[in-house]
Every structure is written in structure tokens, then in C-alpha cells.
C-alpha atoms as a PDB file:
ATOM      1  CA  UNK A   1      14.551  24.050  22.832  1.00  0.00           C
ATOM      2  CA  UNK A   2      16.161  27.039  24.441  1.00  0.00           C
ATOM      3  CA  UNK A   3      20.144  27.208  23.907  1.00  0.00           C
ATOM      4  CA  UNK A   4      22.771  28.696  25.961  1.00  0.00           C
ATOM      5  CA  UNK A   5      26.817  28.917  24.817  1.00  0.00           C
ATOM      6  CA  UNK A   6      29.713  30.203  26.396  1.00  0.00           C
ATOM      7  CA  UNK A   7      33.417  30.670  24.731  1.00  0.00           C
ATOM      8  CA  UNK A   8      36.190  30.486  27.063  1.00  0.00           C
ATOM      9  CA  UNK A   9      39.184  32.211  25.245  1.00  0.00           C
ATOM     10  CA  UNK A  10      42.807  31.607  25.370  1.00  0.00           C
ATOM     11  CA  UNK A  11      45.326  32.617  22.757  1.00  0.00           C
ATOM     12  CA  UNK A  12      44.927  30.531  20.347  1.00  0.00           C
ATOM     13  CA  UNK A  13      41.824  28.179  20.620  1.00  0.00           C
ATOM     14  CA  UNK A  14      39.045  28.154  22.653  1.00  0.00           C
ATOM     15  CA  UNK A  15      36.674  26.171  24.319  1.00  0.00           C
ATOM     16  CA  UNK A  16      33.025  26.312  23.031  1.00  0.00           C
ATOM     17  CA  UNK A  17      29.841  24.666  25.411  1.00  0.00           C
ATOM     18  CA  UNK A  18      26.621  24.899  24.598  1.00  0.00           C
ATOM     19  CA  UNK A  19      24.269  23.981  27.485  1.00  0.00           C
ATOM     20  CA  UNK A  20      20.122  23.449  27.662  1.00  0.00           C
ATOM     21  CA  UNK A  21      17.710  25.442  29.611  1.00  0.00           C
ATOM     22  CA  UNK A  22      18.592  22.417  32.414  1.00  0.00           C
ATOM     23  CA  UNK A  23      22.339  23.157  32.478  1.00  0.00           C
ATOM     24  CA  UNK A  24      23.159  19.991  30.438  1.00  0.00           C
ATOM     25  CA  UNK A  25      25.850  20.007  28.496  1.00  0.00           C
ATOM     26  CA  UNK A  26      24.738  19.202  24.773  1.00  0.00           C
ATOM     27  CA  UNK A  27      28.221  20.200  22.575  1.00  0.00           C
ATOM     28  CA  UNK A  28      31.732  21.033  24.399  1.00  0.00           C
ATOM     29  CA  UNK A  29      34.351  21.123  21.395  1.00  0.00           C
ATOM     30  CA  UNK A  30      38.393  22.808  21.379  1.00  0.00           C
ATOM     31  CA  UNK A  31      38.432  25.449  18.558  1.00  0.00           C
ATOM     32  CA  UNK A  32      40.735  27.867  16.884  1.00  0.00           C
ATOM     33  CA  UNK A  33      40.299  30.983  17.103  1.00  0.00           C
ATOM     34  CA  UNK A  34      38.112  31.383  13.403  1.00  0.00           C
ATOM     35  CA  UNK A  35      35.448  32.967  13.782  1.00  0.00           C
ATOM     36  CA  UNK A  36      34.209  30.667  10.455  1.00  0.00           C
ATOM     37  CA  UNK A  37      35.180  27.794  13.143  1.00  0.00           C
ATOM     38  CA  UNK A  38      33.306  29.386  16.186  1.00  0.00           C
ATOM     39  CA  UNK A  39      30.169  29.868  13.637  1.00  0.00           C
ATOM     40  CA  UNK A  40      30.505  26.334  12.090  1.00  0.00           C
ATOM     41  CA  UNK A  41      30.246  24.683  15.962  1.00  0.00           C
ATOM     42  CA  UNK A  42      27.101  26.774  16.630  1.00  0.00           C
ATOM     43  CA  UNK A  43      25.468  26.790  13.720  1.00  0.00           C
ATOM     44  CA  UNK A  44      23.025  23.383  14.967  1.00  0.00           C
ATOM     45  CA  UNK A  45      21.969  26.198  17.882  1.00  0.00           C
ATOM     46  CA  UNK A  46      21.877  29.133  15.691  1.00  0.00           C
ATOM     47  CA  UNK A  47      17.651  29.202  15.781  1.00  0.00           C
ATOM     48  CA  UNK A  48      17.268  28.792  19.283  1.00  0.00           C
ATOM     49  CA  UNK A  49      20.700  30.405  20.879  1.00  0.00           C
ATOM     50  CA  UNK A  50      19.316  32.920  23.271  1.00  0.00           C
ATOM     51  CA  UNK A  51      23.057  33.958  24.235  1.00  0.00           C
ATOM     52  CA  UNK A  52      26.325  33.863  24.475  1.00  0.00           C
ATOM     53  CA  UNK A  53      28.840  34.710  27.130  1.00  0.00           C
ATOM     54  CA  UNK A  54      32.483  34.702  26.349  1.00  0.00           C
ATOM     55  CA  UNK A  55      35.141  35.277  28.602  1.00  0.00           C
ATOM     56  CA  UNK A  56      38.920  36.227  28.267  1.00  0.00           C
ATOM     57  CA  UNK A  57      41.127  37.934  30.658  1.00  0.00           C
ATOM     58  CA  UNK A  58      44.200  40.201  29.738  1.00  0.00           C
ATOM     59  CA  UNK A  59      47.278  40.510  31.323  1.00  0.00           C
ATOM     60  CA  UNK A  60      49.367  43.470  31.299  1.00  0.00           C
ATOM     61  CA  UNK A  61      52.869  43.367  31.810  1.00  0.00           C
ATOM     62  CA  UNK A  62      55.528  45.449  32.776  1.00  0.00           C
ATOM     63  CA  UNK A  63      59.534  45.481  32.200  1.00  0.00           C
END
């Protein structure tokens, strides 16, 4: 089976989904921000992961 995950980061978790090659859902799990975490969730997917897309946004600020 073909795997697909994305990471959406905040500042101090994130949110890990892994989807099919149908766009189902198969694992959607809150982590910290580990990467021994992050590897642990998608280590069931490691063979067949064909990517990963992670996305964080930065804001500046001024005073």
C-alpha cells in the first residue's frame, strides 16, 4: 500500500496524518515536537511512505 503523511506544525506539538493512495485517513495523532516522537508515529508507514509534506508558517514581528 502506497502512504502519504503530512505534519502540520505549531510551536510546540504537531499534528501528524497519514492518508492512503484514496485520501483516507489511516493515523491522525497530536505530537510533540520530538523528532524520536514524529519517527515513532510513522514508523508502521516507514516501507511504503512515498512522502511527506509539512507545513509551518512564521510570523515576524515588529516593535
Amino acid at each position: 500500500m502506497t502512504w502519504y503523511a503530512a505534519i502540520d506544525l505549531h510551536s510546540n506539538n504537531n499534528v501528524l496524518v497519514v492518508i492512503d493512495a484514496h485520501d483516507h485517513v489511516v493515523y491522525q495523532q497530536r505530537l510533540a515536537n520530538e523528532l524520536a516522537v514524529i519517527l515513532q508515529g510513522l514508523a508502521v508507514y516507514e516501507a511504503d511512505l512515498h512522502g511527506i509534506a509539512i507545513e509551518s508558517t512564521s510570523r515576524a514581528f515588529s516593535i
